[in-house]
Protein backbone atom coordinates (compact mmCIF):
# COMPACT_ATOMS: atom_id res chain seq x y z
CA UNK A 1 -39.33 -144.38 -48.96
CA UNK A 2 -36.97 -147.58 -49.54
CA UNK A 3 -33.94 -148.15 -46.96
CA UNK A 4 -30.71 -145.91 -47.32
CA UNK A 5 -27.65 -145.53 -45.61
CA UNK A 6 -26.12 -142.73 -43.87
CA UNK A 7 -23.86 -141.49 -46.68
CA UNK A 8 -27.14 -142.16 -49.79
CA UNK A 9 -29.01 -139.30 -47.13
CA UNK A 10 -26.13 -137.02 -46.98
CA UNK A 11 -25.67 -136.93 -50.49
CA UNK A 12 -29.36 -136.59 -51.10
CA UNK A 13 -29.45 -133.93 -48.67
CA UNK A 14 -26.60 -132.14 -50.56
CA UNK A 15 -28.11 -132.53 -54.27
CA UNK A 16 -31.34 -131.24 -52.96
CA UNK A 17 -29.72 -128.01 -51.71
CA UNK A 18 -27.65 -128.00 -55.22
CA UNK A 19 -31.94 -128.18 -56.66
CA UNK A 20 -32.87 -125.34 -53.98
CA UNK A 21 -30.48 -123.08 -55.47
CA UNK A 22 -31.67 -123.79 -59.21
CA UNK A 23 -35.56 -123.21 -58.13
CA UNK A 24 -34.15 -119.98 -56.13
CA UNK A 25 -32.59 -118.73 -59.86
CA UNK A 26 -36.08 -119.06 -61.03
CA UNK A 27 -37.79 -116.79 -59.08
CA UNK A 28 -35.97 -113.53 -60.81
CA UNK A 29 -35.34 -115.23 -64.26
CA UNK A 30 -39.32 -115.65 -64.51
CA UNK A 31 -40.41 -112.18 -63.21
CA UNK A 32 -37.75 -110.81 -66.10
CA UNK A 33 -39.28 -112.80 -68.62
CA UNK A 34 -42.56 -112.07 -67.52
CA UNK A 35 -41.66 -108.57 -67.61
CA UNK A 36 -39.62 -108.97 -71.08
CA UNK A 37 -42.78 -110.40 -72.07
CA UNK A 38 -45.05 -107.45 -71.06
CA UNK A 39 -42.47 -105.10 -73.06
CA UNK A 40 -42.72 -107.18 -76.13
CA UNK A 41 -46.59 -108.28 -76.14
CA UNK A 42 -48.13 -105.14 -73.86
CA UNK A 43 -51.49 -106.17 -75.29
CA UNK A 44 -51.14 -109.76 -73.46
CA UNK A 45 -53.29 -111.29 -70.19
CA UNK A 46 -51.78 -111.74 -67.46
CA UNK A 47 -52.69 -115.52 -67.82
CA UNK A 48 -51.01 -115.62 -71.33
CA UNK A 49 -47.45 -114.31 -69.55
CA UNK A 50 -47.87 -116.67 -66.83
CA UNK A 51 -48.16 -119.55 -69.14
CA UNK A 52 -46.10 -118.86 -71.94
CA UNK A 53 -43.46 -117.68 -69.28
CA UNK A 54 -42.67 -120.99 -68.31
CA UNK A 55 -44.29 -123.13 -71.01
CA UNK A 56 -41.08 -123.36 -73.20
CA UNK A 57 -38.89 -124.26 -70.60
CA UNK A 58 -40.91 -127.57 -70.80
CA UNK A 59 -41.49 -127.69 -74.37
CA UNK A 60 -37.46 -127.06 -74.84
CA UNK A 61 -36.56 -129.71 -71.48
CA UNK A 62 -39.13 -132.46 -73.27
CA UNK A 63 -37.28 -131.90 -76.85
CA UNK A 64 -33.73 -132.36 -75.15
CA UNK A 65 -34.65 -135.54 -73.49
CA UNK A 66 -36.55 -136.90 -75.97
CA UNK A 67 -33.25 -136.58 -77.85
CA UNK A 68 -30.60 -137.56 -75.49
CA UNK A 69 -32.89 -140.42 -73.50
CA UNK A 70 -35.88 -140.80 -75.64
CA UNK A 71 -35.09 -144.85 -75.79
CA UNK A 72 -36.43 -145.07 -72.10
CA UNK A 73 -39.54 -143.81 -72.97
CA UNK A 74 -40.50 -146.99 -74.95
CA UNK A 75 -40.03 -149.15 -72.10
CA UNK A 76 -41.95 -147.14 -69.80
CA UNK A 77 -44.25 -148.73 -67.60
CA UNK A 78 -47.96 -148.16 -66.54
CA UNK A 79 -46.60 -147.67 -63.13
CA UNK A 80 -44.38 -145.10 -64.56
CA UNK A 81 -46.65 -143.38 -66.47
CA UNK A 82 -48.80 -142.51 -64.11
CA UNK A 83 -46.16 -141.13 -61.97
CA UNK A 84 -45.39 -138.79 -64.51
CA UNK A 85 -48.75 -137.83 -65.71
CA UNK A 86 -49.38 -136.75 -61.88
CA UNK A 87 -46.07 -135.30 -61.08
CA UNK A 88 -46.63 -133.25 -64.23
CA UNK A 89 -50.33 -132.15 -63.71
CA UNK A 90 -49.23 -130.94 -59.99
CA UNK A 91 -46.41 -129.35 -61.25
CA UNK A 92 -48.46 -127.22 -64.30
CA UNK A 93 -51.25 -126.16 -61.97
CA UNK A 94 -48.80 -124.76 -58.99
CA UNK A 95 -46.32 -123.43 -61.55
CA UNK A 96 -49.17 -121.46 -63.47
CA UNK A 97 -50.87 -119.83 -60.21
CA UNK A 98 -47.39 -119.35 -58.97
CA UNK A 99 -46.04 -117.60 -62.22
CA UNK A 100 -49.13 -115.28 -62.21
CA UNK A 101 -48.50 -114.79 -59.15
CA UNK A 102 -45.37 -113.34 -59.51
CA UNK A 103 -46.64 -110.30 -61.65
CA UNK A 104 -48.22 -109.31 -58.32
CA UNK A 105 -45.70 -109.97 -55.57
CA UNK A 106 -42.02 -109.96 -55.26
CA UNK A 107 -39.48 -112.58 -56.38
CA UNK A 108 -38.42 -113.04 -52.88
CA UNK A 109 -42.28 -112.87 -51.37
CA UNK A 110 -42.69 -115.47 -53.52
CA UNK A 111 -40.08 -118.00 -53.06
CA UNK A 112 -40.56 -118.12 -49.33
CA UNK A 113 -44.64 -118.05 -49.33
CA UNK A 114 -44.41 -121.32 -51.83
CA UNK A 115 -43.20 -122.77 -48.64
CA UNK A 116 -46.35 -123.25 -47.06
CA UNK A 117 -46.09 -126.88 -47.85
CA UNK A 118 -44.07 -127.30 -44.87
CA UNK A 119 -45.98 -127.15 -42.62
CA UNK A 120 -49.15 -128.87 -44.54
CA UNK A 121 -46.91 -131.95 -45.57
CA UNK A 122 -46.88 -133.34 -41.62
CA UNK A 123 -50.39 -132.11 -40.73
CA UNK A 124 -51.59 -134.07 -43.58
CA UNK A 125 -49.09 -137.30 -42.97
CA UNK A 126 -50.66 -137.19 -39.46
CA UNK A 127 -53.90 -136.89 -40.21
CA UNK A 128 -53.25 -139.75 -42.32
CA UNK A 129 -51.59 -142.28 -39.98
CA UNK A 130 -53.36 -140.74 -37.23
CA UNK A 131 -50.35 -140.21 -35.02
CA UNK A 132 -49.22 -136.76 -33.48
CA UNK A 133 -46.33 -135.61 -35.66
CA UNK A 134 -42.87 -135.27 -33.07
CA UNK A 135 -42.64 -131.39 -31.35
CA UNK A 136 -40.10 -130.21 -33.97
CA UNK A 137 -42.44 -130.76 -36.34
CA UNK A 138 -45.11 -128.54 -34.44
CA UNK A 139 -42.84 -126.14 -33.54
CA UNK A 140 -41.61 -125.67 -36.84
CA UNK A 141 -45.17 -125.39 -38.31
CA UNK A 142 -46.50 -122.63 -36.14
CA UNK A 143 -43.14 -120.82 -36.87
CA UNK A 144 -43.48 -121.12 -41.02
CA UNK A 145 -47.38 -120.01 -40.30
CA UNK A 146 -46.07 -117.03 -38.90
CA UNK A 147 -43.64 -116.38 -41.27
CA UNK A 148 -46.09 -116.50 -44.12
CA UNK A 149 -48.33 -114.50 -42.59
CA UNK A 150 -45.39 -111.63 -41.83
CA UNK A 151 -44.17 -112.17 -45.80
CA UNK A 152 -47.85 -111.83 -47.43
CA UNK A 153 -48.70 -108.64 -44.99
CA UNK A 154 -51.96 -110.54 -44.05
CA UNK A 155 -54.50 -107.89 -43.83
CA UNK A 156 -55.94 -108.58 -40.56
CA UNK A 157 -59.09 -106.58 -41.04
CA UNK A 158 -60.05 -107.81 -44.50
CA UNK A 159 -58.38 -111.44 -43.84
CA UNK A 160 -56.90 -111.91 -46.70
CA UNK A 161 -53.79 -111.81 -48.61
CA UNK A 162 -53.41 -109.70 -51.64
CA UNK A 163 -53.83 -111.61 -55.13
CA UNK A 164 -49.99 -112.36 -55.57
CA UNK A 165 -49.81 -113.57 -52.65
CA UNK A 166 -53.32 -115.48 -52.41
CA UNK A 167 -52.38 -116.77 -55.80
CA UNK A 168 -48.80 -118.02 -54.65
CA UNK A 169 -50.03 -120.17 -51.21
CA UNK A 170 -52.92 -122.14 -53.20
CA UNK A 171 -50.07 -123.17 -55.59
CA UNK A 172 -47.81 -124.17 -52.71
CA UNK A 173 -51.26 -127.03 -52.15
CA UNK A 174 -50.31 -128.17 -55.29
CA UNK A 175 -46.88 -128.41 -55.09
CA UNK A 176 -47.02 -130.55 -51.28
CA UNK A 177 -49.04 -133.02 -54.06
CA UNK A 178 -46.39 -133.17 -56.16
CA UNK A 179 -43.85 -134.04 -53.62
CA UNK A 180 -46.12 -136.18 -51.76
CA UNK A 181 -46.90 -138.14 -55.36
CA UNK A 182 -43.63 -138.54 -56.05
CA UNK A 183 -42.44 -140.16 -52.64
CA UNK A 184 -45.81 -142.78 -53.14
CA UNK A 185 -44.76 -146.49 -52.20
CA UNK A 186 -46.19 -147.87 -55.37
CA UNK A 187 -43.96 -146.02 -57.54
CA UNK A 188 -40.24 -146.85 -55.75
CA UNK A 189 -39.41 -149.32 -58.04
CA UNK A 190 -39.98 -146.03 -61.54
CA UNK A 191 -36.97 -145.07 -63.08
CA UNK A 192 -36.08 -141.52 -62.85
CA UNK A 193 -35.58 -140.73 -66.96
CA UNK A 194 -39.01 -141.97 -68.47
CA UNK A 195 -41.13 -140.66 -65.28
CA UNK A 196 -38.98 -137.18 -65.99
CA UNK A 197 -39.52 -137.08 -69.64
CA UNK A 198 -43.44 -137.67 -69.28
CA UNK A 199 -43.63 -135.20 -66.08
CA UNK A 200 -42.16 -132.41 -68.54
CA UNK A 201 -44.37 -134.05 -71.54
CA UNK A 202 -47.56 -133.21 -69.33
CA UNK A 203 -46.14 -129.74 -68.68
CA UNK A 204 -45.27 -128.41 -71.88
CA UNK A 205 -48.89 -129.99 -73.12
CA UNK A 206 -50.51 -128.12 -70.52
CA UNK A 207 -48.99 -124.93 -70.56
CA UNK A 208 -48.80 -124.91 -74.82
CA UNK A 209 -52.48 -125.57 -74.76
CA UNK A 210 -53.18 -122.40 -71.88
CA UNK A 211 -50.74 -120.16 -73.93
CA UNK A 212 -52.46 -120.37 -77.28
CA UNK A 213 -56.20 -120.33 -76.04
CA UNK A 214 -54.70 -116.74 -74.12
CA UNK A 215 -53.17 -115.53 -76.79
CA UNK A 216 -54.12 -112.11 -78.12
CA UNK A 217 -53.39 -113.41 -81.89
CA UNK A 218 -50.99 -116.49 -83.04
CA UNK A 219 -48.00 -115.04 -83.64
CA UNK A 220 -48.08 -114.05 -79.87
CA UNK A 221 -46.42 -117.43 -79.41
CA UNK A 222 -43.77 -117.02 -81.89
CA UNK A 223 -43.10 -113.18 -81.82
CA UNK A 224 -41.06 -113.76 -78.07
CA UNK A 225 -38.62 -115.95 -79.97
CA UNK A 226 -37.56 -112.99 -81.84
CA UNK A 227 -36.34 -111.66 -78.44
CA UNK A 228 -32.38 -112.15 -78.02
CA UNK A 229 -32.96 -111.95 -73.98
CA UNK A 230 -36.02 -113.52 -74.01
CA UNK A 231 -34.68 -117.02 -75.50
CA UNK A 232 -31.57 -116.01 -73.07
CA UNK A 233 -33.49 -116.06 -70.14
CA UNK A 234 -35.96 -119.20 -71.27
CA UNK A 235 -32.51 -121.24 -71.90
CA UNK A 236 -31.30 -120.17 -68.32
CA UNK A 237 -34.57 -121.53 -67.04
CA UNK A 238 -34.41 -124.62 -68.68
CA UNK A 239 -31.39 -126.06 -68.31
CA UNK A 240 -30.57 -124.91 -64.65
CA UNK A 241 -34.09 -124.41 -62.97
CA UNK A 242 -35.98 -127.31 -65.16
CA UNK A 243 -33.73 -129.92 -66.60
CA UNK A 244 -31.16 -129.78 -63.62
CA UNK A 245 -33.56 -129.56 -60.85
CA UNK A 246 -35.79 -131.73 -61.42
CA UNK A 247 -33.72 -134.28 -62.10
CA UNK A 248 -32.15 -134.00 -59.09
CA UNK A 249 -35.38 -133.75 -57.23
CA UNK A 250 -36.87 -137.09 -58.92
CA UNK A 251 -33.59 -138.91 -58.32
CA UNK A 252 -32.71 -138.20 -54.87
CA UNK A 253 -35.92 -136.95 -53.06
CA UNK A 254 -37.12 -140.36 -52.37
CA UNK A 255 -34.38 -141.17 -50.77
CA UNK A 256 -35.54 -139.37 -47.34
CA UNK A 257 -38.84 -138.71 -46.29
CA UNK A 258 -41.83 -136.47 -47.45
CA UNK A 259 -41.85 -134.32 -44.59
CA UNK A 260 -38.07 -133.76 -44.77
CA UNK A 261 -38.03 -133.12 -48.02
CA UNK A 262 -40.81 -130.45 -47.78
CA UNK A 263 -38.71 -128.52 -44.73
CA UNK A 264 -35.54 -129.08 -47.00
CA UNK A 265 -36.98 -127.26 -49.67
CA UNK A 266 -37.54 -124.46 -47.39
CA UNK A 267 -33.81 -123.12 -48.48
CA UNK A 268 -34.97 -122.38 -52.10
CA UNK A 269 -36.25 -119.38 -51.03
CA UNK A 270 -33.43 -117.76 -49.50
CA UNK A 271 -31.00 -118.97 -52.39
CA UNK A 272 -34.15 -116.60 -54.43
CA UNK A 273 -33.61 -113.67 -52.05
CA UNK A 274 -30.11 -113.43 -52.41
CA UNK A 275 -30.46 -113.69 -56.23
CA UNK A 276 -33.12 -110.97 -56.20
CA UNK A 277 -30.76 -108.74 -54.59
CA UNK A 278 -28.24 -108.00 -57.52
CA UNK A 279 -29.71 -110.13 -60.95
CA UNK A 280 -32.86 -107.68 -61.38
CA UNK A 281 -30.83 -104.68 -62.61
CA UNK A 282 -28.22 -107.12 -64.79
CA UNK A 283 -31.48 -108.22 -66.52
CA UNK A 284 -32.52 -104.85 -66.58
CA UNK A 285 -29.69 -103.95 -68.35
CA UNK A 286 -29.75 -106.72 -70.69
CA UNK A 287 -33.35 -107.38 -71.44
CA UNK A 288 -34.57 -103.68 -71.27
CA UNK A 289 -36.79 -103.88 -68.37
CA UNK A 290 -37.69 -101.50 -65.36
CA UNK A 291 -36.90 -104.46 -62.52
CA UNK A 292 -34.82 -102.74 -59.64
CA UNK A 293 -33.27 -104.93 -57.29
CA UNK A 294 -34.66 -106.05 -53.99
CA UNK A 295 -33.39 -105.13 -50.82
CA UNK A 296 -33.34 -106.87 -47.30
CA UNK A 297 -36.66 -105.45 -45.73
CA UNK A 298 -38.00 -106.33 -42.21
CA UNK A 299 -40.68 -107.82 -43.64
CA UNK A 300 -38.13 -110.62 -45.82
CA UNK A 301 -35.68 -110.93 -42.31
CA UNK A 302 -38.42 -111.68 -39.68
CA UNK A 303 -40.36 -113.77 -42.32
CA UNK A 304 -38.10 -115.73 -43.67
CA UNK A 305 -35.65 -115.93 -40.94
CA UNK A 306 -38.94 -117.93 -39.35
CA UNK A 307 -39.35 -120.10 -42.02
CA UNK A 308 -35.52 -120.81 -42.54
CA UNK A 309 -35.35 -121.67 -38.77
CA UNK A 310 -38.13 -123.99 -38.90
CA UNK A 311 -36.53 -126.32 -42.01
CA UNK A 312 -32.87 -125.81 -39.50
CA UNK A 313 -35.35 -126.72 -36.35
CA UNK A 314 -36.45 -129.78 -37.99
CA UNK A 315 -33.03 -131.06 -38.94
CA UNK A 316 -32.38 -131.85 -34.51
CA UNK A 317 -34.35 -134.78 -34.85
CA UNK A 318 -34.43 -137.00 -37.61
CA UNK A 319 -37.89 -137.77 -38.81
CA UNK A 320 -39.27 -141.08 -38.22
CA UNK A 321 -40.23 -142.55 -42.07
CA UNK A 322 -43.65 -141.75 -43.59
């Protein structure tokens, strides 16, 4: 992380919540489309709604910077490439187990069990400089442990989680890689454009080539497009939850450290729960679904309350820098 001043944190701070509450959105807009999609294509995998859920978000965010900034991506360098080629394969793998996932858990389970990076981003940044991490950041950790395990309703006599929610913490491993990749020394100097444009490159190339070997017959990939809140709900995804986010995330995240960053993004899922609790039944509505609304269980308070008062908990002391 390169030397900023008081004000470049605050506003990073501030555009990353503006990012949380984009990545919140996309917890119900993909279970509707992943539901739409069941409705339209009952015949399809669960692996074929995961991908091609939120594989033309990426095909649609490359297309739209290719057009607007494609110049930049003739200048790239090697450095930069390889940013993006990392930053996208971290992003397709988490997205993918966390979009299947979702089929099997709820928007808001989800949103706050992806967190589990918090907590591995400073165990694994002190097992790497060898140095005990300060208390808030031990503190903070057993309290997101415990909040996990309260959201995924651990089953203490089988010891495990169910598969939604098994599915959803081994993407969260892949996600801490992304954010730790993208806050890497060697790549401060990468402009934000190009490494964006190849990170959602990677993606779309990834999920495109998932979708069609899990399709059920070809026009499966076209036959969604026919689907008025379908391409509604895809276009919401892109440009809010894709485009906008992770611009703002590539831009301003390296700006403040790794482990900040990973507690920071620990808001994203409360932005989700409060979305889940009235957009289910307008997409319901509009797309033709079953998808009631979520309500404020104990499970969702006691959990995420936890989890939210870790990333607030870790905020009293600023961080020294990774």
């Amino acid at each position: 992380m390169t030397a900023v001043s008081s004000r470049q944190r605050t506003e990073a701070l501030l555009m990353l919540i503006l990012a949380n509450l984009f990545w919140g959105l996309s917890f119900p807009v993909i279970k509707a489309i992943a539901m739409t999609h069941a409705r339209l294509l009952p015949e399809s995998s669960t692996w074929f709604i995961a991908s091609w859920s939120v594989g033309p978000r990426f095909i649609l965010a490359t297309v739209v910077l290719l057009a607007l900034f494609g110049r930049s991506l003739g200048s790239a360098t090697r450095r930069e490439w390889v940013q993006g080629l990392g930053l996208g394969l971290f992003a397709a793998i988490g997205m993918l187990l966390q979009t299947d996932g979702l089929q099997f858990t709820a928007a808001s389970t989800s949103a706050f069990l992806t967190q589990l990076y918090a907590i591995l981003i400073p165990l694994y940044l002190a097992l790497r400089l060898r140095r005990l991490p300060p208390w808030t950041v031990g503190v903070s950790s057993v309290m997101v442990l415990a909040g996990v395990a309260i959201l995924g309703r651990f089953d203490w006599a089988a010891l495990r989680f169910g598969r939604g929610e098994a599915e959803t913490l081994i993407a969260s491993l892949f996600f801490m890689g992304q954010i730790l990749w993208l806050e890497k020394k060697v790549f401060s100097g990468n402009r934000v454009m190009p490494v964006t444009i190849i990170m959602f490159a990677v993606e779309a190339l990834v999920f495109l080539a998932l979708s069609a070997g899990t399709a059920p017959h070809l026009d499966s990939l076209v036959a969604t497009f026919r689907s008025v809140p379908w391409v509604g709900l895809t276009a919401m995804l892109t440009l809010f939850s894709t485009i906008g986010s992770y611009l703002i995330m590539n831009t301003f995240q390296p700006r403040i450290t790794a482990t900040e960053a990973g507690l920071i993004y620990c808001i994203e899922p409360i932005f989700g729960s409060l979305l889940a609790l009235f957009l289910p039944a307008l997409f319901s509505v509009w797309a033709g679904i079953d998808y009631p609304n979520e309500t404020a269980t104990a499970n969702l308070l006691v959990g995420g309350g936890l989890i939210t008062g870790a990333n607030l908990l870790i905020q009293l002391k600023p961080l020294p820098k990774d």
